[in-house]
N, C-alpha and C. Protein backbone atom coordinates (compact mmCIF):
# COMPACT_ATOMS: atom_id res chain seq x y z
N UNK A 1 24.28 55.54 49.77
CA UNK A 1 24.12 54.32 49.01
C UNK A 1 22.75 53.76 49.36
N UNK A 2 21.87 53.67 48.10
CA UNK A 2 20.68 52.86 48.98
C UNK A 2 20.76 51.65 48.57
N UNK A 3 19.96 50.93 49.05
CA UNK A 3 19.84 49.21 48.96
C UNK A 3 18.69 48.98 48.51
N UNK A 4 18.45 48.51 47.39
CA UNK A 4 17.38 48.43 46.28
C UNK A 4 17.06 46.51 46.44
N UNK A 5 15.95 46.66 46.52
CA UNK A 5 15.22 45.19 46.60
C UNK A 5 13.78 44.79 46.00
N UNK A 6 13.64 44.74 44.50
CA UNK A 6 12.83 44.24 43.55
C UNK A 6 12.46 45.83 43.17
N UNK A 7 13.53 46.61 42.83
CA UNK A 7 13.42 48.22 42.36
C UNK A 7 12.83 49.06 43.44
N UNK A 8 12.92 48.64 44.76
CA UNK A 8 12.16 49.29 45.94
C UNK A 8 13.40 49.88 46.68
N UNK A 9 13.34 50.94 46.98
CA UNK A 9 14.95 50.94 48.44
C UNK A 9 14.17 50.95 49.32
N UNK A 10 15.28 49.93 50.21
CA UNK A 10 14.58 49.14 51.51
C UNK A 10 15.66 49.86 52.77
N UNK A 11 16.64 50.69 52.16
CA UNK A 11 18.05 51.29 53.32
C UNK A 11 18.51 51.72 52.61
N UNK A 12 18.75 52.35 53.47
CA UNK A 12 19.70 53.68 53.18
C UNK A 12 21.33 53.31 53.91
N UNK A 13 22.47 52.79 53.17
CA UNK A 13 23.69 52.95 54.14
C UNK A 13 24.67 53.68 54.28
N UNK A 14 25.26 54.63 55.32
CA UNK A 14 25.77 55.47 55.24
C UNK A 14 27.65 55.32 55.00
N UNK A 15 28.41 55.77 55.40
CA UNK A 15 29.84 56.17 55.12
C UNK A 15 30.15 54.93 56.26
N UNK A 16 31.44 54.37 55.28
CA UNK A 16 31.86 53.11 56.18
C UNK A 16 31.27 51.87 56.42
N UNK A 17 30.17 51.71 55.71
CA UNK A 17 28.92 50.42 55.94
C UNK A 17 29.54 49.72 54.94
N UNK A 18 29.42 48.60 55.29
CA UNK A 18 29.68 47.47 54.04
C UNK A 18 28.50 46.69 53.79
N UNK A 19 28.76 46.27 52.11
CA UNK A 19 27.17 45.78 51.41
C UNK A 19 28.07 44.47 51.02
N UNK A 20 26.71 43.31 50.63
CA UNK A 20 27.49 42.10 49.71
C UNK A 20 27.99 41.52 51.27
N UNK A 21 28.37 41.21 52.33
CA UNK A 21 28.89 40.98 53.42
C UNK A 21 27.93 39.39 53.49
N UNK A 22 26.60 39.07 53.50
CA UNK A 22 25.29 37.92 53.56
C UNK A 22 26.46 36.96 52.63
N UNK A 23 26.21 37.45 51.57
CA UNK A 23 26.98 36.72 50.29
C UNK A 23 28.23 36.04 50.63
N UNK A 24 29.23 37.21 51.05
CA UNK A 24 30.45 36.34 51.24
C UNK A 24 30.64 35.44 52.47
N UNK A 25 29.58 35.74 53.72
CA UNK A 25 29.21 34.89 54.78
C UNK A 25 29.08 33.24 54.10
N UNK A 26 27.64 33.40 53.56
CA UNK A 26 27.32 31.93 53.31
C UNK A 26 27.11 31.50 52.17
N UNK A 27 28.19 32.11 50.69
CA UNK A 27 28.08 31.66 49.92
C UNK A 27 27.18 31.87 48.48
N UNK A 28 25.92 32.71 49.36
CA UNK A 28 24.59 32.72 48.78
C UNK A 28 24.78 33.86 47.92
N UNK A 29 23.67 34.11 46.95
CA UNK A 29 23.85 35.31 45.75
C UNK A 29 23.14 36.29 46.51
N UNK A 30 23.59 37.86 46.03
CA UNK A 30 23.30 38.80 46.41
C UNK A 30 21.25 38.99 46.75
N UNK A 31 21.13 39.64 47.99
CA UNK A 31 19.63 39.31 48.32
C UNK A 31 19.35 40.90 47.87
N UNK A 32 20.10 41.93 47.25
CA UNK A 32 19.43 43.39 46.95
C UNK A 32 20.78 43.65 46.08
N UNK A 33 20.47 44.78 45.43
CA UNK A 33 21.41 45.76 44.96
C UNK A 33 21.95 47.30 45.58
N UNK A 34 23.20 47.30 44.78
CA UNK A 34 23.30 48.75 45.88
C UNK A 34 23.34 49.74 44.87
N UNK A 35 22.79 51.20 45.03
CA UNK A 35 22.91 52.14 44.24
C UNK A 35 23.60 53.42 45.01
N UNK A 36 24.37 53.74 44.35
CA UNK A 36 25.37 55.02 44.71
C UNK A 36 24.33 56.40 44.39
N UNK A 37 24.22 57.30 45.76
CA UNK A 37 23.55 58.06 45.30
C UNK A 37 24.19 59.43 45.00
N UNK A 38 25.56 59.49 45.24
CA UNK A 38 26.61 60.37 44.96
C UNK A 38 27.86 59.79 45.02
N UNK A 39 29.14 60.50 44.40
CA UNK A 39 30.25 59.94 43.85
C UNK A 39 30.67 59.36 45.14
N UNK A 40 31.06 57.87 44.67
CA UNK A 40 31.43 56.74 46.10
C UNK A 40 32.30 56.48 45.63
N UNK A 41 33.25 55.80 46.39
CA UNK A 41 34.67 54.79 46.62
C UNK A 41 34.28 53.50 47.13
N UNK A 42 34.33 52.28 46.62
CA UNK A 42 34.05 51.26 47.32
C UNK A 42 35.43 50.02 47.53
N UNK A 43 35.76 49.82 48.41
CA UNK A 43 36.28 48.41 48.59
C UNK A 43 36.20 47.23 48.38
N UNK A 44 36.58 46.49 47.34
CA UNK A 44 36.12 45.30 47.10
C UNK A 44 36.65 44.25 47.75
N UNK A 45 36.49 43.10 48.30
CA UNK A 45 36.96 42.32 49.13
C UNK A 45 36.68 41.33 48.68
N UNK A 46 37.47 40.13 48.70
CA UNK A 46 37.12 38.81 48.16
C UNK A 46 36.76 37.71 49.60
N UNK A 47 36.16 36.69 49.38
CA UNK A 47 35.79 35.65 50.56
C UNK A 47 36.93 35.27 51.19
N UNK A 48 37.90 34.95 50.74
CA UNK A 48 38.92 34.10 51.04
C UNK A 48 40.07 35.57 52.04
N UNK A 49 39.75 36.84 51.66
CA UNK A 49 40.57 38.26 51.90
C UNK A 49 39.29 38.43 53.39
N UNK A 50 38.35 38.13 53.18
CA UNK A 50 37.27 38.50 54.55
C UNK A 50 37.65 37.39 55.73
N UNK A 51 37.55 36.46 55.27
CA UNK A 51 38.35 34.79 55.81
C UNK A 51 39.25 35.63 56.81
N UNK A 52 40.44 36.10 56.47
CA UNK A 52 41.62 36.26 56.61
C UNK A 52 41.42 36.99 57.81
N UNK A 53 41.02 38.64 57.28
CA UNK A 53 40.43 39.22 58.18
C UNK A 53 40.00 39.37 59.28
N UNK A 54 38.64 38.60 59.11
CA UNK A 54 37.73 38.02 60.45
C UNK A 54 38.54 36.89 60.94
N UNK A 55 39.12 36.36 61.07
CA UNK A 55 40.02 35.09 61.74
C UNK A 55 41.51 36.00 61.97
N UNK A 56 41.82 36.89 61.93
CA UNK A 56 43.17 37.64 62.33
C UNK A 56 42.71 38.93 63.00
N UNK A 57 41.86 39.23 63.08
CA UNK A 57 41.87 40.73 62.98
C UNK A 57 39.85 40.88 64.25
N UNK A 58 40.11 40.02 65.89
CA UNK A 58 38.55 40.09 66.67
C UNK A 58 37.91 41.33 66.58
N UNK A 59 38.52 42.55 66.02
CA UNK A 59 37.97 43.82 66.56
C UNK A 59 37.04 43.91 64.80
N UNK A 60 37.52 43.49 64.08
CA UNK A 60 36.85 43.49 62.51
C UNK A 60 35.52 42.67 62.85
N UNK A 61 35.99 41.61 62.99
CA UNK A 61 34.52 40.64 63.44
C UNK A 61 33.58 40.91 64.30
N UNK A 62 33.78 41.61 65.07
CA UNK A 62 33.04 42.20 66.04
C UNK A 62 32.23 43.25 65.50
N UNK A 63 32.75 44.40 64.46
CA UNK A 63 32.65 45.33 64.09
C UNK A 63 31.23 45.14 63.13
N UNK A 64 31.42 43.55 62.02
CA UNK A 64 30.81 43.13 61.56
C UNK A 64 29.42 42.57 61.85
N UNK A 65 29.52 41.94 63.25
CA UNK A 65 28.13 41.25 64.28
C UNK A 65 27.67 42.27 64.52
N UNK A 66 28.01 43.14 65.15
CA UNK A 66 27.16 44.19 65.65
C UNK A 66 26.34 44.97 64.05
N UNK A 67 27.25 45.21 63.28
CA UNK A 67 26.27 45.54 62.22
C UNK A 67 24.96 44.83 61.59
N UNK A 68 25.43 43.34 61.51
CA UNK A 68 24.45 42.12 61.11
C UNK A 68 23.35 42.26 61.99
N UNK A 69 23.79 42.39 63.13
CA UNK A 69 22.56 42.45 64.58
C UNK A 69 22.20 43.83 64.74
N UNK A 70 22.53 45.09 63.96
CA UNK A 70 21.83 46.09 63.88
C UNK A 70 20.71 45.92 62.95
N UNK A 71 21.11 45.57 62.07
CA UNK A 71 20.14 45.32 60.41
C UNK A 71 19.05 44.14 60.89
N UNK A 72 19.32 43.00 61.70
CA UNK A 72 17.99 41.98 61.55
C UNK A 72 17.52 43.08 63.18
N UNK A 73 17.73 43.68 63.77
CA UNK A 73 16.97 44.35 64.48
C UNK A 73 15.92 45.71 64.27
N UNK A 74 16.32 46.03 62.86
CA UNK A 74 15.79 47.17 62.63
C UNK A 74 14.68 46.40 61.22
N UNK A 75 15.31 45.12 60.59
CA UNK A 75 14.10 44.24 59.84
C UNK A 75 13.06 43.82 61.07
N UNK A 76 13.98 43.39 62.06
CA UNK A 76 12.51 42.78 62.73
C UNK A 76 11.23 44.24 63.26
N UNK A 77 12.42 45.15 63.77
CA UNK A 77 11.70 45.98 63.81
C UNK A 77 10.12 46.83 62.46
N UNK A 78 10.67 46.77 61.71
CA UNK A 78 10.21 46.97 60.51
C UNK A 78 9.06 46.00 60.06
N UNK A 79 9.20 44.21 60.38
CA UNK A 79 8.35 43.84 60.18
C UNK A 79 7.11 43.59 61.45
N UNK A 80 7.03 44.07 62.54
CA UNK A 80 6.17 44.34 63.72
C UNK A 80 5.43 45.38 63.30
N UNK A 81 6.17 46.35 62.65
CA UNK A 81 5.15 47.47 62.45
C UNK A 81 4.06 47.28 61.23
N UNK A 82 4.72 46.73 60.45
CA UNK A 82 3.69 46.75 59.08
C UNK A 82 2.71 45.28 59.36
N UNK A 83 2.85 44.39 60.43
CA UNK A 83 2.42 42.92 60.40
C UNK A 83 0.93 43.37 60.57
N UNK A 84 -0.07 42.25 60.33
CA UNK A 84 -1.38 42.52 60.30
C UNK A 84 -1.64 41.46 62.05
N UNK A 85 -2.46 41.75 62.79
CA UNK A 85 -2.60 41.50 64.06
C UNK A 85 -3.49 39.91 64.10
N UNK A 86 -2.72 38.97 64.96
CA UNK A 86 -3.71 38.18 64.86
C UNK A 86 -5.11 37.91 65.44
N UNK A 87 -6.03 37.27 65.40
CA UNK A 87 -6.75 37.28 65.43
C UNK A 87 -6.81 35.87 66.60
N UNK A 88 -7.77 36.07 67.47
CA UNK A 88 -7.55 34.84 68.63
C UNK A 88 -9.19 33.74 68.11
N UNK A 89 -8.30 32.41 68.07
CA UNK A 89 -8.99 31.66 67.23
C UNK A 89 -10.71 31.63 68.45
């Protein structure tokens, strides 16, 4: 599945990853699209069914942070490398 962001893929996610997850967190509209790059199965989950979930179920939520904190670690990573260096005034 890649993750398409202004027609660019920005990730690649593999088997078992969940997409749309930002969205049902805080409400907000989708920040990319996802494209299937071979025949997929997806799970759809509603806010109020994730609610449930993550508040019944610590080993789901957990499962979830660590993914969130894989992804802004591999953005931050990502944006160190491409950043332009500053310059000392």
């Amino acid at each position: 599945m890649a993750v398409v962001v202004n027609g660019r893929e920005v990730a690649e996610l593999d088997q078992h990853e969940c997409l749309g997850d930002l969205a049902l967190l805080d409400g907000s509209t989708r920040s990319a699209d996802a494209v299937a790059k071979v025949k997929t199965r997806l799970l759809r989950i509603g806010v109020q069914q994730l609610q449930w979930v993550l508040s019944t179920q610590p080993a789901v939520a957990m499962a979830l942070m660590r993914t969130l904190d894989r992804r802004i670690r591999h953005t931050q990573a990502s944006l160190k490398s491409t950043a332009i260096p500053r310059t000392e005034r």
